[in-house]
C-alpha atoms as a PDB file:
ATOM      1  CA  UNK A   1     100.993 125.353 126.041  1.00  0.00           C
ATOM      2  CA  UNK A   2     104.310 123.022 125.409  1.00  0.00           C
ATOM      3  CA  UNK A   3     102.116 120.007 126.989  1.00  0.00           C
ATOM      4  CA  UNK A   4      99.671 120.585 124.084  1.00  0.00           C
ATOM      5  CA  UNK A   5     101.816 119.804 120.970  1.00  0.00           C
ATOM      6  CA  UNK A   6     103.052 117.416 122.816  1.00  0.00           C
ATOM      7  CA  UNK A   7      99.897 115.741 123.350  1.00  0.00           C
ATOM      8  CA  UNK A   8      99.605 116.372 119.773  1.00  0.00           C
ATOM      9  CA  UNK A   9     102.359 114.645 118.603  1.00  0.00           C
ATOM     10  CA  UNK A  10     102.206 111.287 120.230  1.00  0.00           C
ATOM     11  CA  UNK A  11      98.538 111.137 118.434  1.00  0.00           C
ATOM     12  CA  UNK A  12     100.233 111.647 115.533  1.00  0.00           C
ATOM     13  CA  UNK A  13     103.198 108.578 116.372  1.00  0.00           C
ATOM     14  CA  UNK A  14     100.798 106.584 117.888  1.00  0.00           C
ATOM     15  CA  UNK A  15      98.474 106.242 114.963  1.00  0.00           C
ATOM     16  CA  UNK A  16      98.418 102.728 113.370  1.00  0.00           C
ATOM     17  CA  UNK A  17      97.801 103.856 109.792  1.00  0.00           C
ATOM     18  CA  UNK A  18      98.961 103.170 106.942  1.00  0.00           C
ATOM     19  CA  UNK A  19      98.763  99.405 107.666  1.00  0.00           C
ATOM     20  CA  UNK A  20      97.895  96.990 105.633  1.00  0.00           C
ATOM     21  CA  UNK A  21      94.535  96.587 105.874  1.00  0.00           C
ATOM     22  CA  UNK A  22      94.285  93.103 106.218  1.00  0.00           C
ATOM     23  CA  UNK A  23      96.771  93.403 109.023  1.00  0.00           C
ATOM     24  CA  UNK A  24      99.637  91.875 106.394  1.00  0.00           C
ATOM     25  CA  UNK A  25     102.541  94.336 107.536  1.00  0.00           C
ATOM     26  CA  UNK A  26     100.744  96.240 110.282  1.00  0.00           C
ATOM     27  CA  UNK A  27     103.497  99.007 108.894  1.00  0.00           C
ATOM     28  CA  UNK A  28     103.478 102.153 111.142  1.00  0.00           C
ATOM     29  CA  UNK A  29     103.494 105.351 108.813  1.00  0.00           C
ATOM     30  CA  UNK A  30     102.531 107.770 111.466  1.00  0.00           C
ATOM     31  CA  UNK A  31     104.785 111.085 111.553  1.00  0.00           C
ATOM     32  CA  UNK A  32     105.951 110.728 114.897  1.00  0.00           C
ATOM     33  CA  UNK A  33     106.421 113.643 117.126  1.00  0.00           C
ATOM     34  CA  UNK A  34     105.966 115.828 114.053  1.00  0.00           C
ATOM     35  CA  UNK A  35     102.913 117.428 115.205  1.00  0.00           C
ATOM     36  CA  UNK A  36     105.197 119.039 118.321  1.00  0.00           C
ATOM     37  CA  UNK A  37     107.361 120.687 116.265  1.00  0.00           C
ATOM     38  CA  UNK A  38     111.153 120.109 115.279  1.00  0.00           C
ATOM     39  CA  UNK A  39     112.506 118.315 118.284  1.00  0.00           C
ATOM     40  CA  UNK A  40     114.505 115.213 118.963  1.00  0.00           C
ATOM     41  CA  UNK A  41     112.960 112.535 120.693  1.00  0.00           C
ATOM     42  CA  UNK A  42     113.052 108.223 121.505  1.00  0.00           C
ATOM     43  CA  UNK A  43     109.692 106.217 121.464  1.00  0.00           C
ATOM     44  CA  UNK A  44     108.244 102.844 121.972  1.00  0.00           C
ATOM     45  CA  UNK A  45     104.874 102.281 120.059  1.00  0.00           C
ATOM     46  CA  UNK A  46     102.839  98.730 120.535  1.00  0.00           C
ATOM     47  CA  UNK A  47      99.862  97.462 117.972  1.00  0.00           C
ATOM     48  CA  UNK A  48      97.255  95.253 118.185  1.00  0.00           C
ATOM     49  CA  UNK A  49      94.673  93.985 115.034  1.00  0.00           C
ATOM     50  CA  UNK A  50      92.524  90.980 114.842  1.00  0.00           C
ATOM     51  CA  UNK A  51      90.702  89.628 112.037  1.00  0.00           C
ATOM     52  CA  UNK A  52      88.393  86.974 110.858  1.00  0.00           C
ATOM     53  CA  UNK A  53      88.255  85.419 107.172  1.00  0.00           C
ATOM     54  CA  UNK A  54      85.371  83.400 106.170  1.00  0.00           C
ATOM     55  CA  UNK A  55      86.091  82.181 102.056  1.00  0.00           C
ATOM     56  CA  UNK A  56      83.155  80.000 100.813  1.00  0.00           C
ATOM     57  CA  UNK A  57      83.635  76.689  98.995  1.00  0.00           C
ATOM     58  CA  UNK A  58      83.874  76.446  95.390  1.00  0.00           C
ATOM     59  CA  UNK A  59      83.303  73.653  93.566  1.00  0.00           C
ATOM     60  CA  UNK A  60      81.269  71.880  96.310  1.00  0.00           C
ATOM     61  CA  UNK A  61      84.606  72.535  98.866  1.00  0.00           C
ATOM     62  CA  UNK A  62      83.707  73.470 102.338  1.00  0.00           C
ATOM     63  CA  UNK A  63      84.842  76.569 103.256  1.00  0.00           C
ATOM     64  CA  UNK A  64      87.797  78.020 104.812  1.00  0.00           C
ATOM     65  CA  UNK A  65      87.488  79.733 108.304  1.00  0.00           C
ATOM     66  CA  UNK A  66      90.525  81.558 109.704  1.00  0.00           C
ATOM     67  CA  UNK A  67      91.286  84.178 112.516  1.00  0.00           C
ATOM     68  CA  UNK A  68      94.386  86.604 112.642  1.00  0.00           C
ATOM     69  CA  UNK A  69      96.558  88.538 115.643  1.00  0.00           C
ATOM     70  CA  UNK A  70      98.821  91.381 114.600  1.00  0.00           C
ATOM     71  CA  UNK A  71     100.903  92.149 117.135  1.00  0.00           C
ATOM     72  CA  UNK A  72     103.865  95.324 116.526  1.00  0.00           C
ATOM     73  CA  UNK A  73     106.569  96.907 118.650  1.00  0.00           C
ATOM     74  CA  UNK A  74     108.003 100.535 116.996  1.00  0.00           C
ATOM     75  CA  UNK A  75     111.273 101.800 118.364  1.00  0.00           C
ATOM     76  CA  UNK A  76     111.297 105.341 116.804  1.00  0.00           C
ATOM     77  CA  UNK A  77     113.790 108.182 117.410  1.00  0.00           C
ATOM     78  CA  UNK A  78     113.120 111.630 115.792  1.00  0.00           C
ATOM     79  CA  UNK A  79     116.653 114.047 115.292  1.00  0.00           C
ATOM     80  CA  UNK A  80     116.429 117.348 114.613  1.00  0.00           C
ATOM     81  CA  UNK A  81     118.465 118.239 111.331  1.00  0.00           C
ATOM     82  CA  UNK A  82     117.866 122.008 111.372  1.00  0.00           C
ATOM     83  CA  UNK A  83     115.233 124.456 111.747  1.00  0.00           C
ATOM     84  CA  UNK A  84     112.618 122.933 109.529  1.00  0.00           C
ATOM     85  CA  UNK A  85     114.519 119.442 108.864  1.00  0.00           C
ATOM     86  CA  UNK A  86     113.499 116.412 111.060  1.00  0.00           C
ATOM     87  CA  UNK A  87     114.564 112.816 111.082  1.00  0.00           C
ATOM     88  CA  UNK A  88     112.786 109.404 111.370  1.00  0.00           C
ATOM     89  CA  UNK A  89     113.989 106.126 112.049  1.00  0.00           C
ATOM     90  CA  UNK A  90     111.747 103.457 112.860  1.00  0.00           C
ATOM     91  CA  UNK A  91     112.735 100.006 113.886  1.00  0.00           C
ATOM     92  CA  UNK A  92     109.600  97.304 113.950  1.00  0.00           C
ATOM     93  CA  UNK A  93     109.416  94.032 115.506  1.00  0.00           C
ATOM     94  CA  UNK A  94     106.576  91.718 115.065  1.00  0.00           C
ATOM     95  CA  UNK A  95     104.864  88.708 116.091  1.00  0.00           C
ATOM     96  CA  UNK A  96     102.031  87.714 113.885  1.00  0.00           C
ATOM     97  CA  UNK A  97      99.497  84.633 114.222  1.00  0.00           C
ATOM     98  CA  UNK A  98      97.027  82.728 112.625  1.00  0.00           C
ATOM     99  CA  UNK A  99      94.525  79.691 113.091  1.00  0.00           C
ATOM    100  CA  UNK A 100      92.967  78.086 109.923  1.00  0.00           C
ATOM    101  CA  UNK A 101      90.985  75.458 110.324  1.00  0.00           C
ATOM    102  CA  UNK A 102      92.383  74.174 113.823  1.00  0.00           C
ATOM    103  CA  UNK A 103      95.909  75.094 112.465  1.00  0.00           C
ATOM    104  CA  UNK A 104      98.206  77.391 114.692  1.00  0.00           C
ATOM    105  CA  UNK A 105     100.711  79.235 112.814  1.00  0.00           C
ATOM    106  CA  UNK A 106     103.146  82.321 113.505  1.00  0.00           C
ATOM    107  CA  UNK A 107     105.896  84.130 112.757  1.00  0.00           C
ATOM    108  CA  UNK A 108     107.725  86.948 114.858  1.00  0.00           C
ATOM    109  CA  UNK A 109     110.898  88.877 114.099  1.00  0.00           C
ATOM    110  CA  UNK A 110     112.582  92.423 113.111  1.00  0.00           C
ATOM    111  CA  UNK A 111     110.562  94.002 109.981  1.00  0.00           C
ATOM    112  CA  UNK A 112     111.735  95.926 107.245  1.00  0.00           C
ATOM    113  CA  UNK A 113     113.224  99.444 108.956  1.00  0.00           C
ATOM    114  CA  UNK A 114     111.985 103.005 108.114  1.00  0.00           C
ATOM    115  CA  UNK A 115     114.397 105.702 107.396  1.00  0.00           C
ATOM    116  CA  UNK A 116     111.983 109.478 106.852  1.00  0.00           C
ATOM    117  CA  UNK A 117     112.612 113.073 106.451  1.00  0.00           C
ATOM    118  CA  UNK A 118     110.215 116.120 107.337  1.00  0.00           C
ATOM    119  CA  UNK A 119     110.111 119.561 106.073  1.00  0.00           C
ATOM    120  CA  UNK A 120     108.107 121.900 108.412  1.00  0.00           C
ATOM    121  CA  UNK A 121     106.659 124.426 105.748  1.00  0.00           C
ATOM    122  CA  UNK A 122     105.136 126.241 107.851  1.00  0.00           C
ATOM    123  CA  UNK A 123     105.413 126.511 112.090  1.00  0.00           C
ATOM    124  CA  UNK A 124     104.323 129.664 113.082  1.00  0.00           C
ATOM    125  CA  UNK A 125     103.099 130.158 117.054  1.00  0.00           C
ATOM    126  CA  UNK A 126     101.586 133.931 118.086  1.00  0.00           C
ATOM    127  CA  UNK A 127     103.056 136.092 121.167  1.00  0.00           C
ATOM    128  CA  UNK A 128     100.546 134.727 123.824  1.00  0.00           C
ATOM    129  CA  UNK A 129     101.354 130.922 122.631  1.00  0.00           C
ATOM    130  CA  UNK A 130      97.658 130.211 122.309  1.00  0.00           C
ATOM    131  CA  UNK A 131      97.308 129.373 118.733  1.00  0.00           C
ATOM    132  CA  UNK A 132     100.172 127.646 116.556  1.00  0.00           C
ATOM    133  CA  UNK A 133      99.958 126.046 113.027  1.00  0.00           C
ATOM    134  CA  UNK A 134     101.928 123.587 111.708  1.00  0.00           C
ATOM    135  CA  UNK A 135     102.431 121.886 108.226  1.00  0.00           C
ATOM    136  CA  UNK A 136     104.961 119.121 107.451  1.00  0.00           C
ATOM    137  CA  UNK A 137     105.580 117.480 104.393  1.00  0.00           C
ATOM    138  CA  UNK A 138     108.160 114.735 104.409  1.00  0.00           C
ATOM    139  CA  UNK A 139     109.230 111.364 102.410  1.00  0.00           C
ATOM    140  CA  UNK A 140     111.321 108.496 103.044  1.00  0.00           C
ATOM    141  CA  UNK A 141     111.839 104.579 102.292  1.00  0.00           C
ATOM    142  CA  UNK A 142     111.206 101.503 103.832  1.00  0.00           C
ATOM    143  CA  UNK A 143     113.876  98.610 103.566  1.00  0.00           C
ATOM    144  CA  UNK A 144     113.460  94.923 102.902  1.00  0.00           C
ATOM    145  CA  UNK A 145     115.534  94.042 105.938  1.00  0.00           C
ATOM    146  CA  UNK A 146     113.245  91.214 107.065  1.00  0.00           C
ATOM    147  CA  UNK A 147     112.144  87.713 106.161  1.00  0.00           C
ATOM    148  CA  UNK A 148     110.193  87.374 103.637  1.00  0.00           C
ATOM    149  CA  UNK A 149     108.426  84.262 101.765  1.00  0.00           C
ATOM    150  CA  UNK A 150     107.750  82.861  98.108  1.00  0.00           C
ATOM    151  CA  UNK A 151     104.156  84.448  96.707  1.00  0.00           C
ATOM    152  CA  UNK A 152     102.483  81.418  96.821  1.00  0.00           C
ATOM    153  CA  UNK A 153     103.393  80.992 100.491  1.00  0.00           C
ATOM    154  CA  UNK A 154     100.099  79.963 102.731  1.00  0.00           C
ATOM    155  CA  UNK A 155     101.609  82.219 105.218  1.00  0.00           C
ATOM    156  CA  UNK A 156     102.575  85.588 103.209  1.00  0.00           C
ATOM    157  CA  UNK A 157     100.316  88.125 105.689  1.00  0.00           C
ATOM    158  CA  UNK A 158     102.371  86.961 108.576  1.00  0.00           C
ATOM    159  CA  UNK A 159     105.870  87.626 107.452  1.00  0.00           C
ATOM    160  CA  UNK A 160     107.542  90.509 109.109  1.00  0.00           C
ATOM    161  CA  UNK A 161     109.122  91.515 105.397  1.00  0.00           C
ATOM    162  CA  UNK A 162     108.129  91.934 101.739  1.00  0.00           C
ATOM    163  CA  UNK A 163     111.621  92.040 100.144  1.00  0.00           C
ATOM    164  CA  UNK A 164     110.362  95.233  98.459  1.00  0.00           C
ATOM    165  CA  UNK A 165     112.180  98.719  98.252  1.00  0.00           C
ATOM    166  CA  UNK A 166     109.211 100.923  99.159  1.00  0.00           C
ATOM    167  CA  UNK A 167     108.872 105.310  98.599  1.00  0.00           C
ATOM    168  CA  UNK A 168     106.775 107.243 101.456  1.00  0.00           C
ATOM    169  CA  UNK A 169     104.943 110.765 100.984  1.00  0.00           C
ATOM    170  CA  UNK A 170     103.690 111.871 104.709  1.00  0.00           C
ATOM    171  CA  UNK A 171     101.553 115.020 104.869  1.00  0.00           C
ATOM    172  CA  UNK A 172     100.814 116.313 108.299  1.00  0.00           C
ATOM    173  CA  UNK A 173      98.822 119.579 109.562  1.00  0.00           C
ATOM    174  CA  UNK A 174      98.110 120.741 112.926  1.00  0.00           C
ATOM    175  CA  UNK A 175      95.862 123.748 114.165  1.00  0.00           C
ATOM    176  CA  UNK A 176      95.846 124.488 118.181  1.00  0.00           C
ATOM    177  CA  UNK A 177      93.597 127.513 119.307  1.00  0.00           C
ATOM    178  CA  UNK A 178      93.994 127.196 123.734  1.00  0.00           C
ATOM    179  CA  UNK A 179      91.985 124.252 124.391  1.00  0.00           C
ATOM    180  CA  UNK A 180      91.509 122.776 121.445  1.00  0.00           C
ATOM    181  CA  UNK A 181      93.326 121.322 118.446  1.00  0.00           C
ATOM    182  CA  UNK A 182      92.621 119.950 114.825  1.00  0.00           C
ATOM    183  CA  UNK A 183      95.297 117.233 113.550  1.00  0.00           C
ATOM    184  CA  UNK A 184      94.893 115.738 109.477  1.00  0.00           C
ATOM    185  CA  UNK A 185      97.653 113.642 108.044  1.00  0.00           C
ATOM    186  CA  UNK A 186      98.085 111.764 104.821  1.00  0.00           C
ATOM    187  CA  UNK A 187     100.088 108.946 104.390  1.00  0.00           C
ATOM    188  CA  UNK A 188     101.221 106.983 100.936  1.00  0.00           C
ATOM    189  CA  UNK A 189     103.363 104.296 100.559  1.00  0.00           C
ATOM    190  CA  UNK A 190     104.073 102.815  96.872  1.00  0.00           C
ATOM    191  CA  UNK A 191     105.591  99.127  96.710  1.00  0.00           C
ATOM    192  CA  UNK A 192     108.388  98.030  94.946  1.00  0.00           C
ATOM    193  CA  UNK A 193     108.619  94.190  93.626  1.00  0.00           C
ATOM    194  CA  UNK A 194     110.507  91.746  95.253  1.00  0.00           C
ATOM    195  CA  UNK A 195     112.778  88.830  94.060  1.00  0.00           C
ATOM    196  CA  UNK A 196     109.867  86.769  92.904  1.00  0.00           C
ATOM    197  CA  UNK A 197     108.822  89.361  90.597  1.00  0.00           C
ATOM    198  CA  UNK A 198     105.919  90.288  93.402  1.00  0.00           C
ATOM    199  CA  UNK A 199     104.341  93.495  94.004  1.00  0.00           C
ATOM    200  CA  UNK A 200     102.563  94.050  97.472  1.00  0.00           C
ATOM    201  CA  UNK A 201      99.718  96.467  97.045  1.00  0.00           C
ATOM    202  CA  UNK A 202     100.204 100.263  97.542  1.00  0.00           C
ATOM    203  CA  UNK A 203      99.152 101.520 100.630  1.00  0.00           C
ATOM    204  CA  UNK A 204      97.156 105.203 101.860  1.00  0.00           C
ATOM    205  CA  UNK A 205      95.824 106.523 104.311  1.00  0.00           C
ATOM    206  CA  UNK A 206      94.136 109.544 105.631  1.00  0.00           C
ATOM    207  CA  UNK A 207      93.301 110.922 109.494  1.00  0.00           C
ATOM    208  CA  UNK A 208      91.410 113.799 110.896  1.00  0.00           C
ATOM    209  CA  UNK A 209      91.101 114.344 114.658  1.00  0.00           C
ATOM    210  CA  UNK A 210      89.802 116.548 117.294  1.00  0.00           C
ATOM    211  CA  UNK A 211      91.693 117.133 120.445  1.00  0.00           C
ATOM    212  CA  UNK A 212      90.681 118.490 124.007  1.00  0.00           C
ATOM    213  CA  UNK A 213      93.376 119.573 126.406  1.00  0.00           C
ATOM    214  CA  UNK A 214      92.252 119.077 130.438  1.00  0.00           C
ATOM    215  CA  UNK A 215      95.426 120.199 132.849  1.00  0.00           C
ATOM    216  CA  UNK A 216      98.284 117.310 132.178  1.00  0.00           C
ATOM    217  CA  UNK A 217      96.111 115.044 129.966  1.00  0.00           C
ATOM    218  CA  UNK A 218      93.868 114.768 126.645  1.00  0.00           C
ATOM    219  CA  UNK A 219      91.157 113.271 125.261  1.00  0.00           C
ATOM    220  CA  UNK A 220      90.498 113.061 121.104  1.00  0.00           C
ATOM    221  CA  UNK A 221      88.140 111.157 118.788  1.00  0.00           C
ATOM    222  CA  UNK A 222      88.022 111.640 115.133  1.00  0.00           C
ATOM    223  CA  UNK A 223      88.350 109.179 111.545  1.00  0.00           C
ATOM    224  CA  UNK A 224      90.586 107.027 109.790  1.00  0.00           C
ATOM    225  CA  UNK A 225      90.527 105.986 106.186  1.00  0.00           C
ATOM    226  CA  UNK A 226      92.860 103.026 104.921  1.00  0.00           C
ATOM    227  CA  UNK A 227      93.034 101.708 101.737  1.00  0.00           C
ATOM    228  CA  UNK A 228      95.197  98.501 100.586  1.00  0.00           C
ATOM    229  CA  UNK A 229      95.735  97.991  96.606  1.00  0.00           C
ATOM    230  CA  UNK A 230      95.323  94.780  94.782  1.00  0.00           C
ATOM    231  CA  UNK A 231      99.264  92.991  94.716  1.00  0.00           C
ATOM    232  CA  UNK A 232     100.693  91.747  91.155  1.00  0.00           C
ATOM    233  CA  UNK A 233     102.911  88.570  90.401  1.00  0.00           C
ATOM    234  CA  UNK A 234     104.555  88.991  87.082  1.00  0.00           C
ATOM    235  CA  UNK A 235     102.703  92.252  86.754  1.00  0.00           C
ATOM    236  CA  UNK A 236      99.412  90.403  86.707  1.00  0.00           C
ATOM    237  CA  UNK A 237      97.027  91.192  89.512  1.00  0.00           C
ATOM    238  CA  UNK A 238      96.240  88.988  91.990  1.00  0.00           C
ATOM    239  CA  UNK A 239      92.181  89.752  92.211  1.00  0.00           C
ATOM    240  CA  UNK A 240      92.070  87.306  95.130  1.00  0.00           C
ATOM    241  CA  UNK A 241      94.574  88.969  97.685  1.00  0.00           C
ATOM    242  CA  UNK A 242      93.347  89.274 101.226  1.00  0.00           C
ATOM    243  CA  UNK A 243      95.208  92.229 102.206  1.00  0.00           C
ATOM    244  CA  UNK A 244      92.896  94.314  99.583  1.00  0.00           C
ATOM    245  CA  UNK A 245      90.468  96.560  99.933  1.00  0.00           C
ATOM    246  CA  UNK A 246      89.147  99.471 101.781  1.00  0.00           C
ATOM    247  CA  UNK A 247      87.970 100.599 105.730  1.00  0.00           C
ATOM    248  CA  UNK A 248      86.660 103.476 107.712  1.00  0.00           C
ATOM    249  CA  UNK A 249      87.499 103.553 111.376  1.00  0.00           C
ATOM    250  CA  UNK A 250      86.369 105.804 114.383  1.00  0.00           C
ATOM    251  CA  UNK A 251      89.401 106.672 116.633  1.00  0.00           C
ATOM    252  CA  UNK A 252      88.833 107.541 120.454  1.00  0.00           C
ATOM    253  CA  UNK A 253      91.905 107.699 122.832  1.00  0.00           C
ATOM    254  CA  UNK A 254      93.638 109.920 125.554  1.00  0.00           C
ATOM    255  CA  UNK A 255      97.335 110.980 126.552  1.00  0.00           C
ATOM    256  CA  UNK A 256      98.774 111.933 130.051  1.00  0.00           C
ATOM    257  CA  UNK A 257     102.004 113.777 130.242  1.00  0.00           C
ATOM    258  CA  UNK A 258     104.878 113.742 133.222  1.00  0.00           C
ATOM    259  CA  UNK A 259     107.306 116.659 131.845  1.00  0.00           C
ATOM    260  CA  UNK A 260     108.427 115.417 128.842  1.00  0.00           C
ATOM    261  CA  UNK A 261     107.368 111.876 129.326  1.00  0.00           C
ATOM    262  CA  UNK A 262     104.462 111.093 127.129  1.00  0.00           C
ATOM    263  CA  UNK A 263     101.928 108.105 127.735  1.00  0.00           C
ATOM    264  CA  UNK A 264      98.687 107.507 125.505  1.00  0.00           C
ATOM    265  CA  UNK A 265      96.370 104.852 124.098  1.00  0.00           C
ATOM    266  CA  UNK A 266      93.759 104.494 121.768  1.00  0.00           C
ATOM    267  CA  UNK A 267      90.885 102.250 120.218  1.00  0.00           C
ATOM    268  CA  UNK A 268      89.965 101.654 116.625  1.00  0.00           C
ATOM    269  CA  UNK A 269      86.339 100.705 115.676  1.00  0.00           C
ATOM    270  CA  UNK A 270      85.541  99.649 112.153  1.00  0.00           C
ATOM    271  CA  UNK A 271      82.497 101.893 110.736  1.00  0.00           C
ATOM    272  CA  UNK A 272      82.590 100.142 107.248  1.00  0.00           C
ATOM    273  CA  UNK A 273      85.035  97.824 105.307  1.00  0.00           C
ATOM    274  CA  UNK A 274      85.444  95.893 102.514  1.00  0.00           C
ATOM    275  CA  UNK A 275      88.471  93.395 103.033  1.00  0.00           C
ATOM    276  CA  UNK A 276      89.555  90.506 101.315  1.00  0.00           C
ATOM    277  CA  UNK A 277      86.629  91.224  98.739  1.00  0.00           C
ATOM    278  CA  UNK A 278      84.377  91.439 101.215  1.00  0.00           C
ATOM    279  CA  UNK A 279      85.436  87.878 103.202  1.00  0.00           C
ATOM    280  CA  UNK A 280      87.850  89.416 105.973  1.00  0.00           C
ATOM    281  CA  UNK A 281      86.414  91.643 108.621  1.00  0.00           C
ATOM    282  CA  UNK A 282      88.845  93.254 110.904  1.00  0.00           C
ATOM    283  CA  UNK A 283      87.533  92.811 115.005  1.00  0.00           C
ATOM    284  CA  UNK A 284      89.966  94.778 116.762  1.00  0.00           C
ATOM    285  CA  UNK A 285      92.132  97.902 116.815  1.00  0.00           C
ATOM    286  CA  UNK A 286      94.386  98.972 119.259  1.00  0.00           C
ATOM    287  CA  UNK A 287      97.201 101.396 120.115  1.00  0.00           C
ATOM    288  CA  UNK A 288      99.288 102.177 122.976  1.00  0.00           C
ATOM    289  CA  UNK A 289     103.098 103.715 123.354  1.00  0.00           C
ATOM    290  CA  UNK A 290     105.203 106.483 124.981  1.00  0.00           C
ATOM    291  CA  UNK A 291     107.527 108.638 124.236  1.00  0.00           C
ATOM    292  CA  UNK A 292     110.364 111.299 125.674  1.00  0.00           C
ATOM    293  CA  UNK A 293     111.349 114.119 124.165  1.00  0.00           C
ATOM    294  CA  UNK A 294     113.908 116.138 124.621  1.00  0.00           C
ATOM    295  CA  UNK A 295     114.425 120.073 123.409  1.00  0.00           C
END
């Protein structure tokens, strides 16, 4: 019964959204262990998003072809405050790339940090251990640690940073009845403005899954809604931003479990988007990681 919430709870950590959508800060929002109740923990979560861009010529210009590579390493540690309190810090490092036009360009380094706290409002498991609910509710902030360019930067979307102070809200519920489990979490993250009087776009996001539990492993499949707000300079918006817009994904994936050693992987397939104003199209989704937890 343990191995279940488990299993539960690296979906949860494992889960790539809220990004931004265009792949921009690739930012991992996902509640972590949360799912398996209030219990300290270390992880190590990888990411992996491609895109292609395709912005037509105006003015008699050719256009402008480009492809993208997202590439993300979490290191996550949960702590158990109290009873109901948990605590999140998240430590990303990234290494992003792009070709335009023939042109090979990347950055990699630490991005901004994650600091969150979780509430467990409700964690209730009956005698046999065959059916437990869960709901968090937690909030937090993301630091502008990392580099960071000017706005009108060619290369903004590959940056590890946005020099913003940034607010969280995390939602997460989780319903296990013996074999089978239902997992929904919300994620919302509203941008500050950096240094050059830029706003990123706020970002939210919004998961449902169904789980299956077979001996030491799982199998789940279920949605994922992400949607990326339009960025301002000098509180004017910036209408042409590629990181805006909205996508639907289908999630499969599976987790294997060696006492408390937790392994899984899963693959994101766009079902509809609108990126970029309709000139980016996101190719691949993937996510991988494991975890340990301890009691």
């Amino acid at each position: 019964m343990k191995l279940f919430a488990l299993v539960a709870g690296m979906l949860l950590g494992l889960q790539a959204m809220a990004c931004d959508v265009c792949g921009a800060v690739n930012s991992a929002l996902g509640l972590g262990t949360v799912a398996a109740g209030n219990r300290h923990s270390i992880g190590c979560t990888y990411q992996y998003r491609s895109y292609k861009s395709n912005h037509p010529g105006i003015f008699n210009e050719p256009s402008v072809s480009s492809s993208e590579r997202f590439q993300r390493l979490d290191l996550t540690g949960t702590i158990r405050l109290a009873s109901r309190w948990q605590l999140k810090v998240s430590l990303p490092l990234v290494y992003n790339e792009q070709t335009k036009e023939g042109v090979h360009s990347y950055r990699q380094g630490i991005a901004d940090p994650m600091l969150t706290g979780h509430y467990f409002a409700i964690n209730r498991m009956d005698s046999t251990g065959n059916k437990v609910i869960r709901l968090s509710v937690g909030g937090g902030v993301k630091m502008p640690f990392a580099q960071f360019p000017e706005p009108d930067n060619e290369l903004l979307l590959l940056y590890p940073g946005t020099g913003t102070w940034d607010g969280m809200l995390q939602s997460s519920f989780f319903l296990r009845k013996n074999k089978w489990a239902l997992i929904q979490e919300n994620n919302l993250m509203l941008r500050g403005t950096n240094k050059h009087a830029y706003q990123p776009g706020n970002l939210f996001s919004s998961t449902l899954y169904g789980m299956r539990r077979f001996s030491n492993w799982s199998i789940f499949g279920g949605f994922q809604y992400a949607w990326n707000g339009i960025d301002y300079q000098d509180r004017k918006a910036i209408n042409s931003s590629p990181s805006q817009g909205n996508i639907l994904s289908v999630t499969v994936g599976g987790t294997i479990q060696w006492g408390n050693l937790m392994v899984q992987a899963n693959y994101h397939h766009p079902l509809a988007q609108n990126l970029g104003n309709g000139y980016v199209q996101q190719q691949v989704g993937f996510t991988a990681g494991v975890y340990y937890l301890f009691n």
